[in-house]
N, C-alpha and C. Protein backbone atom coordinates (compact mmCIF):
# COMPACT_ATOMS: atom_id res chain seq x y z
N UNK A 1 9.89 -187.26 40.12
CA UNK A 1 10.16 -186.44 38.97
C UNK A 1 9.74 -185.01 39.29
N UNK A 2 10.62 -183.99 39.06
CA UNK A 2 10.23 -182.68 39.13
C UNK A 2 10.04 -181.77 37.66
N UNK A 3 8.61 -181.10 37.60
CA UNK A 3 9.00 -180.31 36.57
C UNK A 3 8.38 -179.08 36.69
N UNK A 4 8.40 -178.00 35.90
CA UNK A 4 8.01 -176.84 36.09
C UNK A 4 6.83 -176.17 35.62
N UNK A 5 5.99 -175.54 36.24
CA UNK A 5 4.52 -174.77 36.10
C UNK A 5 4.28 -174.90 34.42
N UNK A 6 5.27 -174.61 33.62
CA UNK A 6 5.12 -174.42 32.16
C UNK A 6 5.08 -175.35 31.63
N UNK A 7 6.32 -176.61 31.47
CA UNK A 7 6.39 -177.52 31.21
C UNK A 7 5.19 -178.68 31.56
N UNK A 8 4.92 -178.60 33.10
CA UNK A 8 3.51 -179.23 32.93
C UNK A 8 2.45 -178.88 32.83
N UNK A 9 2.10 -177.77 32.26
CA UNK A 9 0.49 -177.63 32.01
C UNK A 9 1.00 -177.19 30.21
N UNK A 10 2.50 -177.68 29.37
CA UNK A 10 2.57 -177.82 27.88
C UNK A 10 2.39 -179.44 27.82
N UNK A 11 2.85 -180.12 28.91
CA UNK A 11 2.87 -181.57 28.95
C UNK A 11 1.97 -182.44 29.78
N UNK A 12 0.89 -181.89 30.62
CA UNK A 12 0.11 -182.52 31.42
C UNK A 12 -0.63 -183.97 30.69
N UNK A 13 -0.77 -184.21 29.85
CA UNK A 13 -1.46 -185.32 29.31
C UNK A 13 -0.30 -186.33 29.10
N UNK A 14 0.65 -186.21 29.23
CA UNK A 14 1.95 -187.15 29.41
C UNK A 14 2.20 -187.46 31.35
N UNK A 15 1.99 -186.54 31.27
CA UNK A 15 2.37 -186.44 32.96
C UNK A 15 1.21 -187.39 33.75
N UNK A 16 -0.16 -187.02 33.05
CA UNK A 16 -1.00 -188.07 33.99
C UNK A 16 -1.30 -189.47 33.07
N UNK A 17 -0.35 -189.63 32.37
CA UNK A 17 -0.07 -191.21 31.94
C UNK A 17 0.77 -191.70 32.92
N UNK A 18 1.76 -191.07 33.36
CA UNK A 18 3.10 -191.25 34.17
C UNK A 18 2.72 -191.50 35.38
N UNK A 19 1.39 -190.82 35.93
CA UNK A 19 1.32 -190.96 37.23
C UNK A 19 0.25 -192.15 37.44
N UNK A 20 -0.43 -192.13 36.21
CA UNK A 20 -1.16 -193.33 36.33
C UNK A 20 -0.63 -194.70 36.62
N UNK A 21 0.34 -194.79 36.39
CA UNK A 21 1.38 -195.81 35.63
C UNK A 21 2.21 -195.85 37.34
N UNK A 22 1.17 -195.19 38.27
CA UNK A 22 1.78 -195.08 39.81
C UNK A 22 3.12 -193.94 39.52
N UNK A 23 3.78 -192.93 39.22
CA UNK A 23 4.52 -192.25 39.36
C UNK A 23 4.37 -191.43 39.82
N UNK A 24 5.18 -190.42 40.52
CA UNK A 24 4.97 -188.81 41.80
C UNK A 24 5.38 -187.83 40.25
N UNK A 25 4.44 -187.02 40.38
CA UNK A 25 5.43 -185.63 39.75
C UNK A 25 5.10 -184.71 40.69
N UNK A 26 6.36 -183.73 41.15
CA UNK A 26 6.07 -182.90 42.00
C UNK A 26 6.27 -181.70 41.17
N UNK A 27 5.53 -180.66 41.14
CA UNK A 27 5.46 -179.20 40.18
C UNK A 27 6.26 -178.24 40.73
N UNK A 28 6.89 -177.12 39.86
CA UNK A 28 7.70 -176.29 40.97
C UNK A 28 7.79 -175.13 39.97
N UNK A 29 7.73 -174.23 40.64
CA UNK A 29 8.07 -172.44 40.66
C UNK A 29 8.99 -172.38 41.14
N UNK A 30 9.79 -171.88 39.96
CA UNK A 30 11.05 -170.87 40.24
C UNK A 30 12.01 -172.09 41.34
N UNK A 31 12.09 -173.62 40.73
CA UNK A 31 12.75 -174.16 41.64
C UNK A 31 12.32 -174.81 42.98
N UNK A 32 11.27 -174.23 43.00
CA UNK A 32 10.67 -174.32 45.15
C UNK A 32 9.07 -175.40 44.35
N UNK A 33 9.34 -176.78 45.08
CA UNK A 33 8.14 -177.15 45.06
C UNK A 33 6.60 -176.93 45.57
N UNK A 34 5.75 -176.91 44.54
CA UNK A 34 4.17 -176.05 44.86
C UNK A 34 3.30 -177.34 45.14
N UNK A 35 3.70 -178.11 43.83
CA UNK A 35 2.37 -179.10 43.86
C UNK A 35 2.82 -180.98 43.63
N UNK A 36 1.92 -181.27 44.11
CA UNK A 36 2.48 -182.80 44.19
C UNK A 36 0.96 -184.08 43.05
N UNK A 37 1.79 -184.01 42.17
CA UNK A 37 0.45 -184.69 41.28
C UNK A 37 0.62 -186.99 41.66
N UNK A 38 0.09 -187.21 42.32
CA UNK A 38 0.20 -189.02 42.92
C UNK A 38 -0.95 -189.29 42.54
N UNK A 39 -0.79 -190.91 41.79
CA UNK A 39 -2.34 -191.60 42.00
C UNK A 39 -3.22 -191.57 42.62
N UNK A 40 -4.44 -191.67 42.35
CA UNK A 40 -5.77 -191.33 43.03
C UNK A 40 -5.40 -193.15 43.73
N UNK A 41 -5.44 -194.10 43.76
CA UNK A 41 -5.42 -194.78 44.41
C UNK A 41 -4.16 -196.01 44.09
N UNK A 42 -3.71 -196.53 45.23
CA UNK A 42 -2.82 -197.33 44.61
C UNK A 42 -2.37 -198.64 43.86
N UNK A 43 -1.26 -198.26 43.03
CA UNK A 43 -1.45 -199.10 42.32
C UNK A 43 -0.94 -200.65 42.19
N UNK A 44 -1.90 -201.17 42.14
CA UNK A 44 -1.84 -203.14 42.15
C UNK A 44 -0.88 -203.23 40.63
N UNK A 45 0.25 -204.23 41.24
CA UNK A 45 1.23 -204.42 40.27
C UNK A 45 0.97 -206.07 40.36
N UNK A 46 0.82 -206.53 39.17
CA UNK A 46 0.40 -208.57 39.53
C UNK A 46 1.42 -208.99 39.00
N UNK A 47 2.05 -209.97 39.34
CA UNK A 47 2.97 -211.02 38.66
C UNK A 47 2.41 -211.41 37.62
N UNK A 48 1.98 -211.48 36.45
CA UNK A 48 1.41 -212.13 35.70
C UNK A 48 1.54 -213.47 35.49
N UNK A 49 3.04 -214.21 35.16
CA UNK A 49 3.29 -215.27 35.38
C UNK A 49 3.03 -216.38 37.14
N UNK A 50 2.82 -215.70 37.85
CA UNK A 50 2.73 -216.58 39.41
C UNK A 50 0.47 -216.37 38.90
N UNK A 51 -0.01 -215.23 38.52
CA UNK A 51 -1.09 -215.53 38.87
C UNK A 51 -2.00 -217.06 37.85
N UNK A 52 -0.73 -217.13 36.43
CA UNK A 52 -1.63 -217.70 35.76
C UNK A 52 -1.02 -219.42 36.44
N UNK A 53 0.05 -219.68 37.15
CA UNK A 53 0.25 -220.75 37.52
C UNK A 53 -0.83 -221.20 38.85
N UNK A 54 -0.89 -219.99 39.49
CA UNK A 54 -1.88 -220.32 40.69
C UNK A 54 -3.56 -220.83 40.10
N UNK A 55 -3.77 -219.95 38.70
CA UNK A 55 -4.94 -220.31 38.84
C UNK A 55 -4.83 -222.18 37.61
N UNK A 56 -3.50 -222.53 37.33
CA UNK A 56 -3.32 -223.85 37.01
C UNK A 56 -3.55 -224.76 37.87
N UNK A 57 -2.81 -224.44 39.53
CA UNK A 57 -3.22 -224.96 40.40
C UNK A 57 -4.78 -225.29 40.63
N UNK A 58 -4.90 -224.10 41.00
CA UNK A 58 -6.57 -224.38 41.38
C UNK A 58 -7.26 -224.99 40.32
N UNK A 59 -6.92 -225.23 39.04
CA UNK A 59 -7.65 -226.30 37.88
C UNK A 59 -7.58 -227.58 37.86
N UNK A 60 -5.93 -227.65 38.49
CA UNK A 60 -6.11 -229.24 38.66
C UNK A 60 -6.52 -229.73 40.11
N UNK A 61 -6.55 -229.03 40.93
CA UNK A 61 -7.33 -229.50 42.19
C UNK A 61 -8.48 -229.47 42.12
N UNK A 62 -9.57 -228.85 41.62
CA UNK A 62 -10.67 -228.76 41.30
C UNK A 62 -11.51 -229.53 40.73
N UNK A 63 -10.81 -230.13 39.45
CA UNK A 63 -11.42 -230.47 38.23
C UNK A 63 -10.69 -231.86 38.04
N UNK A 64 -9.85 -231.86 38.65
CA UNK A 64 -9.18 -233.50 38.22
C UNK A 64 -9.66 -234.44 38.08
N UNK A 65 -10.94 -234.93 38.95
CA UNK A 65 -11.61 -236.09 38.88
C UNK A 65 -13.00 -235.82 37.99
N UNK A 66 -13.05 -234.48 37.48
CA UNK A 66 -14.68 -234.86 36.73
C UNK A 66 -14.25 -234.38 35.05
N UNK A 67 -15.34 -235.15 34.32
CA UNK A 67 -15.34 -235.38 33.06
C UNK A 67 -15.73 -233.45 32.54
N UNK A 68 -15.48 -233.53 31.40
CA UNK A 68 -16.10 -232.57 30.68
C UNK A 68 -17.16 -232.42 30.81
N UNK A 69 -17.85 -233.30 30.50
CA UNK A 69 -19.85 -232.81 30.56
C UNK A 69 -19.89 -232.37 32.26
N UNK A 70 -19.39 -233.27 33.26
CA UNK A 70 -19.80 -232.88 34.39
C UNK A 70 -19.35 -231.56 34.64
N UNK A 71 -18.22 -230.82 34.36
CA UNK A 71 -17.45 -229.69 34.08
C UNK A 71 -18.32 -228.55 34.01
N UNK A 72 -18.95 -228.81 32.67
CA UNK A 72 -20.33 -228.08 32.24
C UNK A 72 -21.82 -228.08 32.87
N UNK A 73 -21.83 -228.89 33.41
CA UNK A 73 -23.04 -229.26 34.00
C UNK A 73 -23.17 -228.42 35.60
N UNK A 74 -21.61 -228.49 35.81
CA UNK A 74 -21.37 -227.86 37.19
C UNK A 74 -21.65 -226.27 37.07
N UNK A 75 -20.92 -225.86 35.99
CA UNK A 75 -21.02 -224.59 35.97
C UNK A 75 -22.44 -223.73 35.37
N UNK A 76 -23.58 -224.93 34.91
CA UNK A 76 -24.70 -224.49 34.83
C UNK A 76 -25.25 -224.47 36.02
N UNK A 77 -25.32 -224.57 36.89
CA UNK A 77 -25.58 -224.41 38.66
C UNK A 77 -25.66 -223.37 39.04
């Protein structure tokens, strides 16, 4: 996304939602790019649906053979 010296310092608090959100804005004078605004670090995008099946997996491999109390008992450990 390109926008201009004015426009982003009338809109900067939109702009670093955008980039948070992992997006590039590059700033520009008079047309000619100056400045390049990118996430400070990058950004982890999760499947939401694959992570909550994986951690289904790991519940029933785990836990299949013990009771509730033992369940609890384990995790007081």
């Amino acid at each position: 996304m390109n926008i201009g010296v004015y426009q982003a310092k009338t809109h900067l608090p939109e702009l670093l939602t955008k980039v948070a959100q992992g997006e590039q804005v590059t700033i520009t004078r008079h047309g000619r790019p100056i400045a390049r605004l990118v996430p400070s670090e990058p950004v982890r995008v999760y499947d939401v649906r694959g992570v909550i099946e994986e951690l289904k997996a790991l519940a029933k491999g785990r836990h299949a053979d013990l009771s509730i109390k033992e369940m609890i008992a384990e995790g007081r450990r």
